[in-house]
Each structure stands twice: as C-alpha cells, then as structure tokens.
PDB file of N, CA and C in Angstrom:
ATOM      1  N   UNK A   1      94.971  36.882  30.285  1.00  0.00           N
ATOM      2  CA  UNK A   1      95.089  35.944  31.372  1.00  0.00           C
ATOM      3  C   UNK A   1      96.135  34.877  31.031  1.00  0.00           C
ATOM      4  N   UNK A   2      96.106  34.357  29.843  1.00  0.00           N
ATOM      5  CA  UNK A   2      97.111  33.169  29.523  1.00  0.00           C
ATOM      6  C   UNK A   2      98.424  33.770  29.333  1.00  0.00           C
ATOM      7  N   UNK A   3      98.847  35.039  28.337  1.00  0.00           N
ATOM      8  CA  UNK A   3     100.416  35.580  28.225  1.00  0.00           C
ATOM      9  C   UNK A   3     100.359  36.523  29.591  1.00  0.00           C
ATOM     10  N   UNK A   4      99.720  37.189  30.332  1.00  0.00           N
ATOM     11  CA  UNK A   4      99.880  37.652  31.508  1.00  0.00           C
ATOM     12  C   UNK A   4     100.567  36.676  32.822  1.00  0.00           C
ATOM     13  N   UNK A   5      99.259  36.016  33.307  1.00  0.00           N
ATOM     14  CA  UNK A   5      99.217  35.557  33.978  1.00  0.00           C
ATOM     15  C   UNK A   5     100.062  33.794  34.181  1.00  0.00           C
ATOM     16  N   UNK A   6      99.662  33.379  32.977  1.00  0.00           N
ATOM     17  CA  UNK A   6      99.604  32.118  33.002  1.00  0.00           C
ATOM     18  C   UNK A   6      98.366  30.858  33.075  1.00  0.00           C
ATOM     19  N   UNK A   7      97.340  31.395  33.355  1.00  0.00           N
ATOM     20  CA  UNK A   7      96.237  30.733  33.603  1.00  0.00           C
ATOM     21  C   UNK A   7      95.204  30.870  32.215  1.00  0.00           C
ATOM     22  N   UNK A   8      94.544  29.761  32.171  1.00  0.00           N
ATOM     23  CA  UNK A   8      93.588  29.850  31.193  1.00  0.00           C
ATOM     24  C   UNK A   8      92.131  29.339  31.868  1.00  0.00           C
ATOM     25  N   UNK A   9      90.897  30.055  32.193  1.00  0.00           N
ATOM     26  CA  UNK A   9      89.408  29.945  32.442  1.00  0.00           C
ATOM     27  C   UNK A   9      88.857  28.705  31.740  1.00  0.00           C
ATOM     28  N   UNK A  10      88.662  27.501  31.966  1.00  0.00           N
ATOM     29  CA  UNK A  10      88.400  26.656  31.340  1.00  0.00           C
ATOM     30  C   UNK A  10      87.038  26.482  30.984  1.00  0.00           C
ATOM     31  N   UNK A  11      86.316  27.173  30.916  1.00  0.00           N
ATOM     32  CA  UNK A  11      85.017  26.887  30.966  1.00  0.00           C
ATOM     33  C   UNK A  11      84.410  28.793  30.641  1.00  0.00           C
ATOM     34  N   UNK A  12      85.277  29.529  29.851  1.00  0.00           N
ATOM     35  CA  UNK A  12      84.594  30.823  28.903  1.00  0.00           C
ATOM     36  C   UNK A  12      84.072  30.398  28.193  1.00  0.00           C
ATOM     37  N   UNK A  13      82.535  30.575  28.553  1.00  0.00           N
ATOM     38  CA  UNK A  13      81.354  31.207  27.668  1.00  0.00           C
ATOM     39  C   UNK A  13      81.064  32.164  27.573  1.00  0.00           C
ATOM     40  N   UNK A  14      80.058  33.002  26.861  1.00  0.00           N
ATOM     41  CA  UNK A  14      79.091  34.062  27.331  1.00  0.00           C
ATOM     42  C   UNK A  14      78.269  34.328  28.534  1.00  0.00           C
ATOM     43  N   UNK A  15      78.085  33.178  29.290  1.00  0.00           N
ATOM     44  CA  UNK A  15      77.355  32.603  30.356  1.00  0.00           C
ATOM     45  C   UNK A  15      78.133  33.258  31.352  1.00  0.00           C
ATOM     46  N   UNK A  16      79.606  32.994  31.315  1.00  0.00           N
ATOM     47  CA  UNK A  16      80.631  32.765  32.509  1.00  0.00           C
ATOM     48  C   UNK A  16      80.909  34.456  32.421  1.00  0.00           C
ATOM     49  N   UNK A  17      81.071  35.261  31.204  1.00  0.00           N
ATOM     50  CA  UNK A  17      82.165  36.614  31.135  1.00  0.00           C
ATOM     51  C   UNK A  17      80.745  37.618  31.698  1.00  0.00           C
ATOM     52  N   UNK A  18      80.989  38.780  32.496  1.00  0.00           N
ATOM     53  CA  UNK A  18      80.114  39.795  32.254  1.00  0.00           C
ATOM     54  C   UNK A  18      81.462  41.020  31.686  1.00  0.00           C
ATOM     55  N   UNK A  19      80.853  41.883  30.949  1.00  0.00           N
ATOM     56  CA  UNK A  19      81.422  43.433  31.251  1.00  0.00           C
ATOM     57  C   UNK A  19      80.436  44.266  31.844  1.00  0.00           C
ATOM     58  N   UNK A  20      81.492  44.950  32.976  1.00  0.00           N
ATOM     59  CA  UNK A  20      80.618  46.259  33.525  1.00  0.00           C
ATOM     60  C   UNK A  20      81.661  47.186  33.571  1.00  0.00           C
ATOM     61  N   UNK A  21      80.820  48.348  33.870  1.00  0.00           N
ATOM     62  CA  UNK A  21      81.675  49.749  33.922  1.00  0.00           C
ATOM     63  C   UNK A  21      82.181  49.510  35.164  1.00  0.00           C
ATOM     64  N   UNK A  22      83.843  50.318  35.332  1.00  0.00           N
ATOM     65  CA  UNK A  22      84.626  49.711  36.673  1.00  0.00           C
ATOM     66  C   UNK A  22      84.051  50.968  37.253  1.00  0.00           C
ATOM     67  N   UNK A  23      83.510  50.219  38.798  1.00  0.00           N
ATOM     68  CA  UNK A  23      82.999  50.896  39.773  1.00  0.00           C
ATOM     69  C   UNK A  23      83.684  52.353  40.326  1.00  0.00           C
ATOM     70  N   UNK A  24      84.854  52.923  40.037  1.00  0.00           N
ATOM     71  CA  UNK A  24      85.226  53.322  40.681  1.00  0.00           C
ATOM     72  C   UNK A  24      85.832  55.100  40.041  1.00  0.00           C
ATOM     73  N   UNK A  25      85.786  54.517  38.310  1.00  0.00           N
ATOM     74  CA  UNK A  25      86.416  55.230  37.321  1.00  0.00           C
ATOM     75  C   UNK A  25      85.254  54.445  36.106  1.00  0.00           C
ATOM     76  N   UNK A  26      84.341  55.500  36.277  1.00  0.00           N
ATOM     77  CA  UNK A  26      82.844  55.432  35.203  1.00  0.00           C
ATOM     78  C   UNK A  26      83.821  55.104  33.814  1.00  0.00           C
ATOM     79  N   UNK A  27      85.077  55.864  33.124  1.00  0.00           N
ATOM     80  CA  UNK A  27      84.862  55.786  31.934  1.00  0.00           C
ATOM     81  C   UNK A  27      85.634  54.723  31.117  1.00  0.00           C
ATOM     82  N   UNK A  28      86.010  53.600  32.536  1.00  0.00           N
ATOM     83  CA  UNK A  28      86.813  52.395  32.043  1.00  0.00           C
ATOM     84  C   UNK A  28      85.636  51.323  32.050  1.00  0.00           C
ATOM     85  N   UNK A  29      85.805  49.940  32.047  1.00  0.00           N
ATOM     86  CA  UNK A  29      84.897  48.846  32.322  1.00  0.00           C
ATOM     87  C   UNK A  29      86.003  48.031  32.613  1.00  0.00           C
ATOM     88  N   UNK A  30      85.022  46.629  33.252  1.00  0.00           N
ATOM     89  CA  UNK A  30      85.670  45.253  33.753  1.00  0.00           C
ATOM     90  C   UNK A  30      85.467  44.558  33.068  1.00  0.00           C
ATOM     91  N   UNK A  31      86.706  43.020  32.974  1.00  0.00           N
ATOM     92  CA  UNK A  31      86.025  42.368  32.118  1.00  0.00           C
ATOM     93  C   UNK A  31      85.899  41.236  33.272  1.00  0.00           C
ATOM     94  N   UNK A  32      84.587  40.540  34.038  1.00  0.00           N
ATOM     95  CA  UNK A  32      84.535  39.877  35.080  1.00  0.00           C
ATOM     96  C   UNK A  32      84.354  38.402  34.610  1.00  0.00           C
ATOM     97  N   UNK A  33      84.981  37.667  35.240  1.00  0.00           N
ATOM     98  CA  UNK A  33      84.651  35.831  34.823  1.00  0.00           C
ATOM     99  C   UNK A  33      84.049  35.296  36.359  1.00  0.00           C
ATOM    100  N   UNK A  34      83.213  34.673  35.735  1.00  0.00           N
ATOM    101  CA  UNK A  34      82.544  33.440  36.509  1.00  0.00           C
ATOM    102  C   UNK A  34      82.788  32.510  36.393  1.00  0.00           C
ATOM    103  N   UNK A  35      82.153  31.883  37.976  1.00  0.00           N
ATOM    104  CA  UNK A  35      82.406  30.218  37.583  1.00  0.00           C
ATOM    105  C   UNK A  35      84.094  29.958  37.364  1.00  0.00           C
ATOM    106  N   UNK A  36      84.189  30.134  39.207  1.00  0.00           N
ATOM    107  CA  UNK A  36      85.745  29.619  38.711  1.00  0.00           C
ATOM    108  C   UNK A  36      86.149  28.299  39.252  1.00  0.00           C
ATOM    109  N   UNK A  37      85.126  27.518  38.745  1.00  0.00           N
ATOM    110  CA  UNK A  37      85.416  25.871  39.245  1.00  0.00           C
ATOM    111  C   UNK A  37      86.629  25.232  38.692  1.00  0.00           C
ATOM    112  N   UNK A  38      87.498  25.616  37.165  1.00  0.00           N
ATOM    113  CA  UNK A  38      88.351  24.764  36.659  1.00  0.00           C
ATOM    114  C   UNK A  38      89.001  25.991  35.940  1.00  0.00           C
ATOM    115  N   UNK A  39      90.407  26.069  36.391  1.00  0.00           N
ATOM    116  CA  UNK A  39      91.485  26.938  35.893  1.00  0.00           C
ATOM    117  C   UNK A  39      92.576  26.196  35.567  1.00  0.00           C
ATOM    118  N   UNK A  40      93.470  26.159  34.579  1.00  0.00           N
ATOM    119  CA  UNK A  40      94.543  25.580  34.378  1.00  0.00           C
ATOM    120  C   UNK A  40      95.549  26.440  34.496  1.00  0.00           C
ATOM    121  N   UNK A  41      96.923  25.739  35.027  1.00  0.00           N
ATOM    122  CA  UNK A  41      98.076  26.952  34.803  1.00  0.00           C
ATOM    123  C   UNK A  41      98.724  25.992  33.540  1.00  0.00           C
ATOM    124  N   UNK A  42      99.408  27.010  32.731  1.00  0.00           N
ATOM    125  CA  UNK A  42     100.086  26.921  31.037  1.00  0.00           C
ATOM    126  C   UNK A  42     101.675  26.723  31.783  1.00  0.00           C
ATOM    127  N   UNK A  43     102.188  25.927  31.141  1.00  0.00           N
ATOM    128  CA  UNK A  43     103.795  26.056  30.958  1.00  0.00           C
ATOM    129  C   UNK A  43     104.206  27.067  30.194  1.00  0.00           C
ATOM    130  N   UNK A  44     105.269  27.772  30.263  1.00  0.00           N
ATOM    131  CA  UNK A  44     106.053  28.542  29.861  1.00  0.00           C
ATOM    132  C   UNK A  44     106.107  28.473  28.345  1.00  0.00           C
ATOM    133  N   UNK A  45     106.518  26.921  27.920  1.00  0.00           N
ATOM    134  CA  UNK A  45     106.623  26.607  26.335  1.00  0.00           C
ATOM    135  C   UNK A  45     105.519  26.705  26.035  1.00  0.00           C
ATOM    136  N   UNK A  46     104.790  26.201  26.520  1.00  0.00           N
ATOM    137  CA  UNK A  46     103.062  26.168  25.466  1.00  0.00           C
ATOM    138  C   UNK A  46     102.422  27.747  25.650  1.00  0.00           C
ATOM    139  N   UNK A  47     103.004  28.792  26.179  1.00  0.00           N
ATOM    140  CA  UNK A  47     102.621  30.153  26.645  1.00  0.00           C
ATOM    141  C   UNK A  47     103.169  30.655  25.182  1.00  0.00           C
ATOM    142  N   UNK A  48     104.596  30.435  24.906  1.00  0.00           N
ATOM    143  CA  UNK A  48     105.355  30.841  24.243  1.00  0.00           C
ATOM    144  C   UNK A  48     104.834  30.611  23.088  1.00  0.00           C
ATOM    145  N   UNK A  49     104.536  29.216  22.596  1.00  0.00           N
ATOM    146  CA  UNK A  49     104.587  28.455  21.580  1.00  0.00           C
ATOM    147  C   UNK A  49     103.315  29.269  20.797  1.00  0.00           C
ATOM    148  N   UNK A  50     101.990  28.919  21.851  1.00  0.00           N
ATOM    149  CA  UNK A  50     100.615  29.934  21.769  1.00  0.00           C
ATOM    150  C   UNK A  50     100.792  31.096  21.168  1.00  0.00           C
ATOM    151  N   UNK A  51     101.598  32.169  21.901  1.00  0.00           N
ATOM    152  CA  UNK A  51     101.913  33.153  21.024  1.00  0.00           C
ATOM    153  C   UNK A  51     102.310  33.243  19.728  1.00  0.00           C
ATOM    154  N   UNK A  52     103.370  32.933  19.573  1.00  0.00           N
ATOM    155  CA  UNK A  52     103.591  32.357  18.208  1.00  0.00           C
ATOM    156  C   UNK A  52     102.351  31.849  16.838  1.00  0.00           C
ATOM    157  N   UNK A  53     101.486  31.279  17.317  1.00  0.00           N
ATOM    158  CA  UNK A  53     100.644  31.334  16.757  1.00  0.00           C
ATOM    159  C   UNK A  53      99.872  31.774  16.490  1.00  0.00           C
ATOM    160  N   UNK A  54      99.374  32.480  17.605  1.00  0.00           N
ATOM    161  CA  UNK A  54      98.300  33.886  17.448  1.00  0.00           C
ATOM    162  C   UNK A  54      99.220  34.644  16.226  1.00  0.00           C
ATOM    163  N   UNK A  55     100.173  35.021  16.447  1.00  0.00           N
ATOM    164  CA  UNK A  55     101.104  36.136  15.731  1.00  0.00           C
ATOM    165  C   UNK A  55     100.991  35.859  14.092  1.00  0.00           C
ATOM    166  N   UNK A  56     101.511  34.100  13.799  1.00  0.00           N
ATOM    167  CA  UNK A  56     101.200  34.137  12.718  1.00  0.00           C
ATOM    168  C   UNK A  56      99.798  33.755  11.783  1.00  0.00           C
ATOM    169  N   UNK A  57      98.465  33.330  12.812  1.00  0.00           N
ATOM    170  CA  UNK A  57      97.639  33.972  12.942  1.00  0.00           C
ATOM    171  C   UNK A  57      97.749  35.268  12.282  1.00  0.00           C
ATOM    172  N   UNK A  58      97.219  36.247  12.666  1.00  0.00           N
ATOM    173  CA  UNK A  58      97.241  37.921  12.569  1.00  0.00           C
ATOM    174  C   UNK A  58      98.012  38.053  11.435  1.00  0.00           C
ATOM    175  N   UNK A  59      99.371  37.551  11.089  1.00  0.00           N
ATOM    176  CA  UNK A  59     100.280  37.968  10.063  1.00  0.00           C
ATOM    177  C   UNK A  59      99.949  37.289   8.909  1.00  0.00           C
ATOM    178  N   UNK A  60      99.217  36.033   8.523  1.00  0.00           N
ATOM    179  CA  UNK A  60      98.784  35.368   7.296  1.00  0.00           C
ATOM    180  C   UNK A  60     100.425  34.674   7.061  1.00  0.00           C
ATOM    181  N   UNK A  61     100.925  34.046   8.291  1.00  0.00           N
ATOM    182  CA  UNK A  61     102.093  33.801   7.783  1.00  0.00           C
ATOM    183  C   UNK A  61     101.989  32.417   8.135  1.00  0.00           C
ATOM    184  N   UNK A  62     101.765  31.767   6.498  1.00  0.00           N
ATOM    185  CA  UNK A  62     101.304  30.386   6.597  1.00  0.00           C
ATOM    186  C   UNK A  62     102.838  29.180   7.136  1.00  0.00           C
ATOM    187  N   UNK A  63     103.691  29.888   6.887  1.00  0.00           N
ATOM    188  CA  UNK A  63     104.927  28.504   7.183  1.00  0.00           C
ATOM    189  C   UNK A  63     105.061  28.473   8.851  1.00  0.00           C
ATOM    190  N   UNK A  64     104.916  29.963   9.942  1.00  0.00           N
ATOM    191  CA  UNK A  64     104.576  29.985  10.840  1.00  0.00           C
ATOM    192  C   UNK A  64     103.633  29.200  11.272  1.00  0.00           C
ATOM    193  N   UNK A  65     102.595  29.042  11.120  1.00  0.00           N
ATOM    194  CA  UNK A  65     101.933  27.994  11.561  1.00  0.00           C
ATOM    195  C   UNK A  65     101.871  26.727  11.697  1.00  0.00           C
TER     196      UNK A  65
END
C-alpha cells in the first residue's frame, strides 16, 4: 500500500486486517483492512527514503541506515 499506492492505514492492528480466501479464485486469499477512518497519503521522498531503509534493513547494511 505505501510503495504501491502511496497511502499508509493509520490505524493497522490485528483488529483492523482480516485474511480470507478471494471469493472468486479458492486458491488465492485477500488481505482486507478495516476501519478506514484515517489514511495518510506519503510524499514521494519519504516513499523513497522508506524504501531505502527497509532495504538496508534486510541487507544488515549498517552505514545505510
């Protein structure tokens, strides 16, 4: 939702996410959010920047961070 879209669910819990099997094609699933009272849209840089961090995240690449 955030490197896709742009938007981030402000309020994911366990409460808010269900998964179900997608109605239509048994051997995929959904991933469904609730509760869509407060959504933010991301700027471009902080989309970018985010990534970046996940990445070095994942890579143990401490000067990245």
């Amino acid at each position: 939702m955030i490197f896709k879209h742009g938007f981030v669910h402000c309020d994911a819990h366990p409460g808010n996410i269900l998964v179900r099997p997608h109605p239509k094609r048994s051997e995929f699933f959904q991933i469904v959010l609730l509760d869509h009272g407060l959504y933010r849209k991301l700027e471009p840089e902080f989309i970018h920047n985010f990534s970046k961090f996940w990445l070095s995240l994942v890579k143990f690449d401490k000067k990245g961070l």
